[in-house]
PDB file of N, CA and C in Angstrom:
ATOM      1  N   UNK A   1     102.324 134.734  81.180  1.00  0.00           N
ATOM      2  CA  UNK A   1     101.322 133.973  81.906  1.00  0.00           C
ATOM      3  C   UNK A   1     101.462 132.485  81.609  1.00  0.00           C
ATOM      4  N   UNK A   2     101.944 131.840  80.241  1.00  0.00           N
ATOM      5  CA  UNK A   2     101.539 130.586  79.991  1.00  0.00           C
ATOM      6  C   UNK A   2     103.072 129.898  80.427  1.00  0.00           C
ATOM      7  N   UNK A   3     104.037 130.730  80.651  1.00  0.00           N
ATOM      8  CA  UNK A   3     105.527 130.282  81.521  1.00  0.00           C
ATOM      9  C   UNK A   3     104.671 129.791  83.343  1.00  0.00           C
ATOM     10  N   UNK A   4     104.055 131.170  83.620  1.00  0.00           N
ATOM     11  CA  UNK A   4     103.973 130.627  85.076  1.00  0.00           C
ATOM     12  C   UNK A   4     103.181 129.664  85.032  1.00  0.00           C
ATOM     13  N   UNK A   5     102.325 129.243  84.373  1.00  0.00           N
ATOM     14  CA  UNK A   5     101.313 128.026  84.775  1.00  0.00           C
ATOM     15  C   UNK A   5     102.390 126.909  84.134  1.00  0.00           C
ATOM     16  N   UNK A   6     103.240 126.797  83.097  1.00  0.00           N
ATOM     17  CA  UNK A   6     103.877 125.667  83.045  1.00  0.00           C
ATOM     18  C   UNK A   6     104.897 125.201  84.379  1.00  0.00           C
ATOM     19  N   UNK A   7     105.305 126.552  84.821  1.00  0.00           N
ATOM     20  CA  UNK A   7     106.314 126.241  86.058  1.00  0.00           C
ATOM     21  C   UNK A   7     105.567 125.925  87.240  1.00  0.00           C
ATOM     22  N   UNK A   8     104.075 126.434  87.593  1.00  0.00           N
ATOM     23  CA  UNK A   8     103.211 126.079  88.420  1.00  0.00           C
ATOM     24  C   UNK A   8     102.565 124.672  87.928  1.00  0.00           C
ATOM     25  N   UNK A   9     102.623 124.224  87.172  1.00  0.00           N
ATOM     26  CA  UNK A   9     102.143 122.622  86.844  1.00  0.00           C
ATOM     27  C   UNK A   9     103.281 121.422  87.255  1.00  0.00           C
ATOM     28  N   UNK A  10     104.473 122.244  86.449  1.00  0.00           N
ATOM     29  CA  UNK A  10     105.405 121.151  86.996  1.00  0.00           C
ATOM     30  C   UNK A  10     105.721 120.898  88.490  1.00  0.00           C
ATOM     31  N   UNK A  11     105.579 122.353  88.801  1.00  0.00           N
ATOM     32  CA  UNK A  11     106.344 122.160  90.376  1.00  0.00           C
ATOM     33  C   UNK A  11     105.150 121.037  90.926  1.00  0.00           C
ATOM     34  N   UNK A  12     104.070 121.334  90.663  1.00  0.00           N
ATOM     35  CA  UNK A  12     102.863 120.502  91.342  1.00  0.00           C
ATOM     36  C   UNK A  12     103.219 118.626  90.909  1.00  0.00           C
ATOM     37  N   UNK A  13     103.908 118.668  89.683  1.00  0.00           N
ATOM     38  CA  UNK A  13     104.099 117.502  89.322  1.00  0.00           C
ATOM     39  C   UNK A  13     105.123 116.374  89.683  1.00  0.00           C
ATOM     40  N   UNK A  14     106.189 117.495  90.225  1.00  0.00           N
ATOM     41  CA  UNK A  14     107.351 117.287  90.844  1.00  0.00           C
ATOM     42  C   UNK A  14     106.916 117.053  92.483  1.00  0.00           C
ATOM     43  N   UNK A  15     105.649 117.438  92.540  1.00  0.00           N
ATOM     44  CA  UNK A  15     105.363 117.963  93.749  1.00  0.00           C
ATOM     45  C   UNK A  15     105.006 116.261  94.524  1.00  0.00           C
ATOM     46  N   UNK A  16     104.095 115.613  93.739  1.00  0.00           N
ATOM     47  CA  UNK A  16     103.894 114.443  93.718  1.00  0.00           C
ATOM     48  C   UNK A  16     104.496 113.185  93.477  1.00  0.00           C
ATOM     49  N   UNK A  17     105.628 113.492  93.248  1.00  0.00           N
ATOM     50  CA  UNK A  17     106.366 112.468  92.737  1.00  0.00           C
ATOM     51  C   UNK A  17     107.088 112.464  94.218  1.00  0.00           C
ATOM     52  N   UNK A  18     106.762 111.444  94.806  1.00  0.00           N
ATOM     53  CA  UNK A  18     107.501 111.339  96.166  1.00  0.00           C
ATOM     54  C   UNK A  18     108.296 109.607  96.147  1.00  0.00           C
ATOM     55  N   UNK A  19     109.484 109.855  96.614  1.00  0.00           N
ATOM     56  CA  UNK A  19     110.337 108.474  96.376  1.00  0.00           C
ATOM     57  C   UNK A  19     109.715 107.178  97.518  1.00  0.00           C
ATOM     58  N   UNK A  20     109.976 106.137  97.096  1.00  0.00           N
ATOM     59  CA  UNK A  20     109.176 105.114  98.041  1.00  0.00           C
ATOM     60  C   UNK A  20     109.797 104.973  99.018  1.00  0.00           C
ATOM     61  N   UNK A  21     109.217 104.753 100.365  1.00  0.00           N
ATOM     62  CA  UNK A  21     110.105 104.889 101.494  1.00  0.00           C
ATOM     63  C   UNK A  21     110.774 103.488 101.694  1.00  0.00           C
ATOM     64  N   UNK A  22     111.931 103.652 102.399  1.00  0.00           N
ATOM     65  CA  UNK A  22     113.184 102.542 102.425  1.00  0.00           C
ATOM     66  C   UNK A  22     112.286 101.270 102.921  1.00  0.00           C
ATOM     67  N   UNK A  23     112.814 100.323 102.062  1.00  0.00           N
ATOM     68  CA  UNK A  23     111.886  98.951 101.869  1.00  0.00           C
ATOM     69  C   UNK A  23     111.095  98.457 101.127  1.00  0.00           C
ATOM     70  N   UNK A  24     110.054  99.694 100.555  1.00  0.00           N
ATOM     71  CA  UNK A  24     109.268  99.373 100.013  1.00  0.00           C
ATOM     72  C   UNK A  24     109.867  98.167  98.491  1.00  0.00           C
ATOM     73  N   UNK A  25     110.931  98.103  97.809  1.00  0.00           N
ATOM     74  CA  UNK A  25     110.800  97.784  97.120  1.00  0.00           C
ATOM     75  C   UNK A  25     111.974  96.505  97.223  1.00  0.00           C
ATOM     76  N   UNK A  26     111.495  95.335  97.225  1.00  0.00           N
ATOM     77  CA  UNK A  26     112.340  93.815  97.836  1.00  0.00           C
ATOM     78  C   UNK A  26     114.066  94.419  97.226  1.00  0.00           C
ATOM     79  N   UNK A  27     114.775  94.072  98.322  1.00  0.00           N
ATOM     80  CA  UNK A  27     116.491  93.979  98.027  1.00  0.00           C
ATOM     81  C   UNK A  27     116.576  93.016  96.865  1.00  0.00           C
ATOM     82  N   UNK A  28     117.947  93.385  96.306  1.00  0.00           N
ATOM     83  CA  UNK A  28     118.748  92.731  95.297  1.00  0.00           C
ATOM     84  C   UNK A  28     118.698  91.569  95.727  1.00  0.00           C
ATOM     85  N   UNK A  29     118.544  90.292  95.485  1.00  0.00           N
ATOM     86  CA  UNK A  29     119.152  88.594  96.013  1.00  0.00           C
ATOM     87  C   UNK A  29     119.364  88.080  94.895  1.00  0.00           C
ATOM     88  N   UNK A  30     120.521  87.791  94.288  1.00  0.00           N
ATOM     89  CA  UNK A  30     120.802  87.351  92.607  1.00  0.00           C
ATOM     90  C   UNK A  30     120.256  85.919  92.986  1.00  0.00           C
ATOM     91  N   UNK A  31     119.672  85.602  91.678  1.00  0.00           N
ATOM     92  CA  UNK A  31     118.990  83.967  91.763  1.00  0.00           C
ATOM     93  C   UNK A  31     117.208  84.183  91.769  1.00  0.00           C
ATOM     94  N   UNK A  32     117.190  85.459  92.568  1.00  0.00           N
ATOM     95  CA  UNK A  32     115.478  85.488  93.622  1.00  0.00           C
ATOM     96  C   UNK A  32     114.659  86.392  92.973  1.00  0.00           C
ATOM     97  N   UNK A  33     113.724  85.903  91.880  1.00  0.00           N
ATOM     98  CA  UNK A  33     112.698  86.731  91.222  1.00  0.00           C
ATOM     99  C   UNK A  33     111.993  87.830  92.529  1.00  0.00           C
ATOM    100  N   UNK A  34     111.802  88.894  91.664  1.00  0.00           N
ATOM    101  CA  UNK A  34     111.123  90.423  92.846  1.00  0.00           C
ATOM    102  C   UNK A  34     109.574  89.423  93.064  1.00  0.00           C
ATOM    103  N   UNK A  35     109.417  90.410  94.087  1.00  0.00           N
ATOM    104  CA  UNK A  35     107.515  89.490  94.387  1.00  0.00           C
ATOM    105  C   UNK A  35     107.182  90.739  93.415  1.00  0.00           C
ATOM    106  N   UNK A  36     105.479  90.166  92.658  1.00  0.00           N
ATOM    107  CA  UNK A  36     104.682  90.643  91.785  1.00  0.00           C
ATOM    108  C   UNK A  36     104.454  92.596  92.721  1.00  0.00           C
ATOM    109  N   UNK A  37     104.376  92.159  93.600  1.00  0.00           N
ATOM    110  CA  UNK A  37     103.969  93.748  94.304  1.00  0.00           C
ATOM    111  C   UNK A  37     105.538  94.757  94.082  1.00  0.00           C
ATOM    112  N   UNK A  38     106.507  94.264  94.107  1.00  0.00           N
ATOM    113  CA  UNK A  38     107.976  94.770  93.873  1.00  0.00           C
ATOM    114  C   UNK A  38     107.735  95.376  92.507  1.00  0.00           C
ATOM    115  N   UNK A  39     107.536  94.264  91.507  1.00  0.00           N
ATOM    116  CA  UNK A  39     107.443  94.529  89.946  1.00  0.00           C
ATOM    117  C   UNK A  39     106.307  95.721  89.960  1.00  0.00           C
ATOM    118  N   UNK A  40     105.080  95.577  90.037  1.00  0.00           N
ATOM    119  CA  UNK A  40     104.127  96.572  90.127  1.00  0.00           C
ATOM    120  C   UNK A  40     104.578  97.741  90.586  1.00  0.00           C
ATOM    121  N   UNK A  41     104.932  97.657  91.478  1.00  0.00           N
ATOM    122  CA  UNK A  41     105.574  99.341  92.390  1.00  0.00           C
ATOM    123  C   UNK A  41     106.567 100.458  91.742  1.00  0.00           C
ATOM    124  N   UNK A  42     107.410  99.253  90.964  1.00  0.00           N
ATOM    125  CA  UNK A  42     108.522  99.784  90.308  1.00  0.00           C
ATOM    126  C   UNK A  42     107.861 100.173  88.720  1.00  0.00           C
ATOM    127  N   UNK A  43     106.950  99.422  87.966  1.00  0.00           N
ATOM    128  CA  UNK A  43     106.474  99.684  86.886  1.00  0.00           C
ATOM    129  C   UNK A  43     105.706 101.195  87.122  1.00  0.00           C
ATOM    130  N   UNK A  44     104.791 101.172  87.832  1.00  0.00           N
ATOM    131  CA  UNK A  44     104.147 102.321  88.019  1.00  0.00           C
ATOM    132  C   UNK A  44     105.204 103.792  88.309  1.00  0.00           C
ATOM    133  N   UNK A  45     105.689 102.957  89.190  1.00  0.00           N
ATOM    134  CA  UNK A  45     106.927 104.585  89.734  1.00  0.00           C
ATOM    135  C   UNK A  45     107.556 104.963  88.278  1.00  0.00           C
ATOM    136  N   UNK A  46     108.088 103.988  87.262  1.00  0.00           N
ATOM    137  CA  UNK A  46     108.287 104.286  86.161  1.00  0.00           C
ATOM    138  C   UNK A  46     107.361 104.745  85.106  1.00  0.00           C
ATOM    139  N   UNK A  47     106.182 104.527  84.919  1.00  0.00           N
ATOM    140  CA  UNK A  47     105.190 105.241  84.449  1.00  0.00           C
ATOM    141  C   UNK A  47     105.286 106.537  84.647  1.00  0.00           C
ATOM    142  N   UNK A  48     105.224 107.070  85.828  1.00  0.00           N
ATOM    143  CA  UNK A  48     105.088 108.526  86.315  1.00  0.00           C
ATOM    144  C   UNK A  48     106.313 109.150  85.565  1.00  0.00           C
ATOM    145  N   UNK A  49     107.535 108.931  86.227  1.00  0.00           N
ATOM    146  CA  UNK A  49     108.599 109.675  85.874  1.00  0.00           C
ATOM    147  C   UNK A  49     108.898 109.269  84.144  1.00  0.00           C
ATOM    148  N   UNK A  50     108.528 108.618  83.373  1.00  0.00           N
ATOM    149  CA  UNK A  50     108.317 108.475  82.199  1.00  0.00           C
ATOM    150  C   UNK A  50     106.719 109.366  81.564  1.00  0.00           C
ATOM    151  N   UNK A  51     105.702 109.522  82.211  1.00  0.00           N
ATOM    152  CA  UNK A  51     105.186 110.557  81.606  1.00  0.00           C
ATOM    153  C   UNK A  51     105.309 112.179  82.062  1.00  0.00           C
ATOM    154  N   UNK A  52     106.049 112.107  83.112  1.00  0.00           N
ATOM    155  CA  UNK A  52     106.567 113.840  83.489  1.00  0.00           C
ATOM    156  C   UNK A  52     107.607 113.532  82.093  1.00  0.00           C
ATOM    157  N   UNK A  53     108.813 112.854  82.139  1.00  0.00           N
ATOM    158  CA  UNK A  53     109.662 113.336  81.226  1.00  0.00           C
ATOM    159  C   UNK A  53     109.130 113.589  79.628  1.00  0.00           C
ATOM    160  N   UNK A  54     108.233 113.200  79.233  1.00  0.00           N
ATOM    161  CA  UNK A  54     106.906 113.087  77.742  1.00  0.00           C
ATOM    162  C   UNK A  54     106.592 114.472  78.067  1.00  0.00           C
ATOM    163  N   UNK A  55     105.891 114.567  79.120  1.00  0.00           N
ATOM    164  CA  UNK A  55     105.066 116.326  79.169  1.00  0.00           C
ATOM    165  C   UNK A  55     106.084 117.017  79.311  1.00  0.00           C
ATOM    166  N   UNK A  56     107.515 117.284  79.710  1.00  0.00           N
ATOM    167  CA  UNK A  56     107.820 118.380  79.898  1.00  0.00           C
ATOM    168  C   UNK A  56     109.171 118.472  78.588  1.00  0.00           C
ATOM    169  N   UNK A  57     109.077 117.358  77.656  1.00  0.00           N
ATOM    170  CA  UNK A  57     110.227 117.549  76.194  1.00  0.00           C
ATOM    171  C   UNK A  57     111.527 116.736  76.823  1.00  0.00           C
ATOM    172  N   UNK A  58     111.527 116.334  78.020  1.00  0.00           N
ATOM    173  CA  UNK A  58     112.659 116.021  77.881  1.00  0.00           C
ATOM    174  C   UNK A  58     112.835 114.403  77.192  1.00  0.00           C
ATOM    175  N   UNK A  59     114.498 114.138  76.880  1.00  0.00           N
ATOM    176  CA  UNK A  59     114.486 112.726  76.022  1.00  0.00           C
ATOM    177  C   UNK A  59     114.393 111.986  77.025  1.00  0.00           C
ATOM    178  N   UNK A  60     114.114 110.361  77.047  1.00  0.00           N
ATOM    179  CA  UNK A  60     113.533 109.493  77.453  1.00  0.00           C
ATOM    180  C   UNK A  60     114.889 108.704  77.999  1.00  0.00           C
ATOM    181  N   UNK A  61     115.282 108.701  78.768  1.00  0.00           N
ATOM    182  CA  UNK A  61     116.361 108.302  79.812  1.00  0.00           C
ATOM    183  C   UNK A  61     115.953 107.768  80.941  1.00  0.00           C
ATOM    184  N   UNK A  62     115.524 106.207  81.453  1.00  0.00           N
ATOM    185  CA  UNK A  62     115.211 105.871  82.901  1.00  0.00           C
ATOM    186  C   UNK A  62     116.294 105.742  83.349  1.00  0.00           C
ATOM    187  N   UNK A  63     117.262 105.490  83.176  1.00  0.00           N
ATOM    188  CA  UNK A  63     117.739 105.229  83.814  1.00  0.00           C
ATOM    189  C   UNK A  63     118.565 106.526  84.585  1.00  0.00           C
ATOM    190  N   UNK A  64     118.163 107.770  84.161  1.00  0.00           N
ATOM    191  CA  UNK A  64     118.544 108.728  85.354  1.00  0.00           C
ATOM    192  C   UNK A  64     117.659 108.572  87.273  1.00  0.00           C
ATOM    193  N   UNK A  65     117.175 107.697  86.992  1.00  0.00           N
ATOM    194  CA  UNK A  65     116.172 107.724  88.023  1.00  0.00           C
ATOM    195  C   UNK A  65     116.939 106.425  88.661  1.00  0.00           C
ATOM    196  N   UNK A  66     117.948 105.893  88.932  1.00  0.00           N
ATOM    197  CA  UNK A  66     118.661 104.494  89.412  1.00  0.00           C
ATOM    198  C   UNK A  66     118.470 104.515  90.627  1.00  0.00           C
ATOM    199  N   UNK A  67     117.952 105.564  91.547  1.00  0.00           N
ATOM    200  CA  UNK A  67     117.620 105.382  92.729  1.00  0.00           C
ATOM    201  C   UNK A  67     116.227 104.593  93.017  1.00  0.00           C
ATOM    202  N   UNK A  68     115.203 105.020  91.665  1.00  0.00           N
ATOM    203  CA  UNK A  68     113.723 104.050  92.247  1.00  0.00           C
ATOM    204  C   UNK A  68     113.741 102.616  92.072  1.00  0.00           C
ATOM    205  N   UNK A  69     114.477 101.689  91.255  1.00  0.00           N
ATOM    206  CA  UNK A  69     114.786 100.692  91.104  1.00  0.00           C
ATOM    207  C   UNK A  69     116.170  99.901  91.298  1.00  0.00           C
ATOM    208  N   UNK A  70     115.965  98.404  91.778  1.00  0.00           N
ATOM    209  CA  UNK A  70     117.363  98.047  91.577  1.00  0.00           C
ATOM    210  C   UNK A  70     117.269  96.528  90.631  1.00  0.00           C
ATOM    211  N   UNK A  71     118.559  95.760  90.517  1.00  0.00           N
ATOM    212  CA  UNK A  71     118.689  94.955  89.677  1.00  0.00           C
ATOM    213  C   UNK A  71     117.682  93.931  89.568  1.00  0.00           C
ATOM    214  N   UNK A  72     116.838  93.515  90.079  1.00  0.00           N
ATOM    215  CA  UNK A  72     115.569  92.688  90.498  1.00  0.00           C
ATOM    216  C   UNK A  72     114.217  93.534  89.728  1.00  0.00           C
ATOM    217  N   UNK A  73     113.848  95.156  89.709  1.00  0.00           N
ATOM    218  CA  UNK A  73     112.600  95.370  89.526  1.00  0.00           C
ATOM    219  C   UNK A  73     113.418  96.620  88.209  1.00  0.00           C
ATOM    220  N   UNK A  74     114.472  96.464  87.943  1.00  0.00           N
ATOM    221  CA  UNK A  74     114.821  97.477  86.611  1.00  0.00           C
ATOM    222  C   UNK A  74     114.340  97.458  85.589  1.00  0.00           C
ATOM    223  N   UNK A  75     113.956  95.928  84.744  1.00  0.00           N
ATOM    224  CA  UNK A  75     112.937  95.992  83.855  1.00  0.00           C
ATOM    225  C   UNK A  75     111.428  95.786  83.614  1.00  0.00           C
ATOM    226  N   UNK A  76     111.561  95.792  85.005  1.00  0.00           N
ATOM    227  CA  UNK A  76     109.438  97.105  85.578  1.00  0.00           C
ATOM    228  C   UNK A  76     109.757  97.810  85.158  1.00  0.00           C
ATOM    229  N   UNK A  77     110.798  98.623  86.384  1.00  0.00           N
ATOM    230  CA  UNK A  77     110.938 100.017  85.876  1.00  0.00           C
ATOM    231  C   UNK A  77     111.043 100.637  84.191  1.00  0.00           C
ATOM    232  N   UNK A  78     112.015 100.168  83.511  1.00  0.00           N
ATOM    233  CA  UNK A  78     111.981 100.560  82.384  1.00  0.00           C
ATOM    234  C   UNK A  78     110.603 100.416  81.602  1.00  0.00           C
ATOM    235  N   UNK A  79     110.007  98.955  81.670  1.00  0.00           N
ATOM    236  CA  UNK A  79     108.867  98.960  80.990  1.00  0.00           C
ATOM    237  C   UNK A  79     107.645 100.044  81.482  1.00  0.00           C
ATOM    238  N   UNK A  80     107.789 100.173  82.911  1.00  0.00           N
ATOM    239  CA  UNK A  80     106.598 101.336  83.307  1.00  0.00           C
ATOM    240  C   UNK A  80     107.403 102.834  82.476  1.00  0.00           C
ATOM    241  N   UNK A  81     108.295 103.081  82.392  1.00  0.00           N
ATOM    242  CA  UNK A  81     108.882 104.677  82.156  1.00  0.00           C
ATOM    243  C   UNK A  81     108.466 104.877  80.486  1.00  0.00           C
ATOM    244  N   UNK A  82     108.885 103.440  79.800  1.00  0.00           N
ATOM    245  CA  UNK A  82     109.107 104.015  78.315  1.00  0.00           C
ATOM    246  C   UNK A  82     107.532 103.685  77.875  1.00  0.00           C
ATOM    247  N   UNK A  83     106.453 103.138  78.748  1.00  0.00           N
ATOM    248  CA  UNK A  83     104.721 103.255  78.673  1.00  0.00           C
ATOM    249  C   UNK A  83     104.682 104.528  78.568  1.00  0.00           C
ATOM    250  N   UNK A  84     104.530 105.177  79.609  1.00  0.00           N
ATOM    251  CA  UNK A  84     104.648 106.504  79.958  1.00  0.00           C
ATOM    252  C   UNK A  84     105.296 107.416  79.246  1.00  0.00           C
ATOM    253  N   UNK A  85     106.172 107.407  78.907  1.00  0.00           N
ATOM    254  CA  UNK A  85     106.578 108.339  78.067  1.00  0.00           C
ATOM    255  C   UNK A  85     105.878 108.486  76.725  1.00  0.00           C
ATOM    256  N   UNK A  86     105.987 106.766  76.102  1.00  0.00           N
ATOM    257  CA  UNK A  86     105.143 106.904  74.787  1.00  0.00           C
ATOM    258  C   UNK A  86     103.802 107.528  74.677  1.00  0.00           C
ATOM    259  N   UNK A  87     103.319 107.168  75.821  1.00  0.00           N
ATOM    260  CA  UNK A  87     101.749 107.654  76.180  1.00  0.00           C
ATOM    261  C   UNK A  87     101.717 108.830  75.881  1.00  0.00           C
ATOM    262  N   UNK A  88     102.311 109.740  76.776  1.00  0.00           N
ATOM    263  CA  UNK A  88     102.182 110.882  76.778  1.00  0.00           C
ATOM    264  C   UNK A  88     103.351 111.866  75.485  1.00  0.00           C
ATOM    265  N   UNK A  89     104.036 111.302  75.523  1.00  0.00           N
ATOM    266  CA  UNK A  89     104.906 112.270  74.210  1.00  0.00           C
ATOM    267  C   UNK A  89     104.097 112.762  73.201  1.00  0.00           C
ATOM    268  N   UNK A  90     104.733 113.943  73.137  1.00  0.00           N
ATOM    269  CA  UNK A  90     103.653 115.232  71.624  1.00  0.00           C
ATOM    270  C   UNK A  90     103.791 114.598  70.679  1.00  0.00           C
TER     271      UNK A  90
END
């Protein structure tokens, strides 16, 4: 019983984790700081997938996720994932 509710939690968790649709997050322009809403978007998206990876044991790797961020909002991203993870890790 306590297998299916972990596999029924995650799937629900996985379930929510939906990728941002194309645009949402400003293109690469070397030189051109992300706008504050870029940084935010990407911190948070890293939050999430940094506290799924905390709840479910796995080690703390953002950068398997190179599709939600690019060279402009990567250290959002990282700073939202390794929040999240710390947060939530046992």
């Amino acid at each position: 019983m306590k297998m299916f509710l972990i596999a029924i939690s995650a799937g629900f968790i996985l379930s929510s984790c939906v990728p941002p649709a194309p645009g949402d997050l400003s293109p690469s322009v070397p030189g051109v700081a992300p706008s504050k809403k870029a940084e935010d978007d990407a911190f948070e998206q890293g939050y999430v997938f940094g506290k799924r990876d905390a709840e479910m044991g796995r080690e703390s790797n953002y950068m398997r996720f190179n599709d939600y961020y690019n060279s402009t909002t990567k250290n959002a991203f990282a700073r939202g994932y390794m929040s999240g993870y710390r947060k939530f890790q046992p």
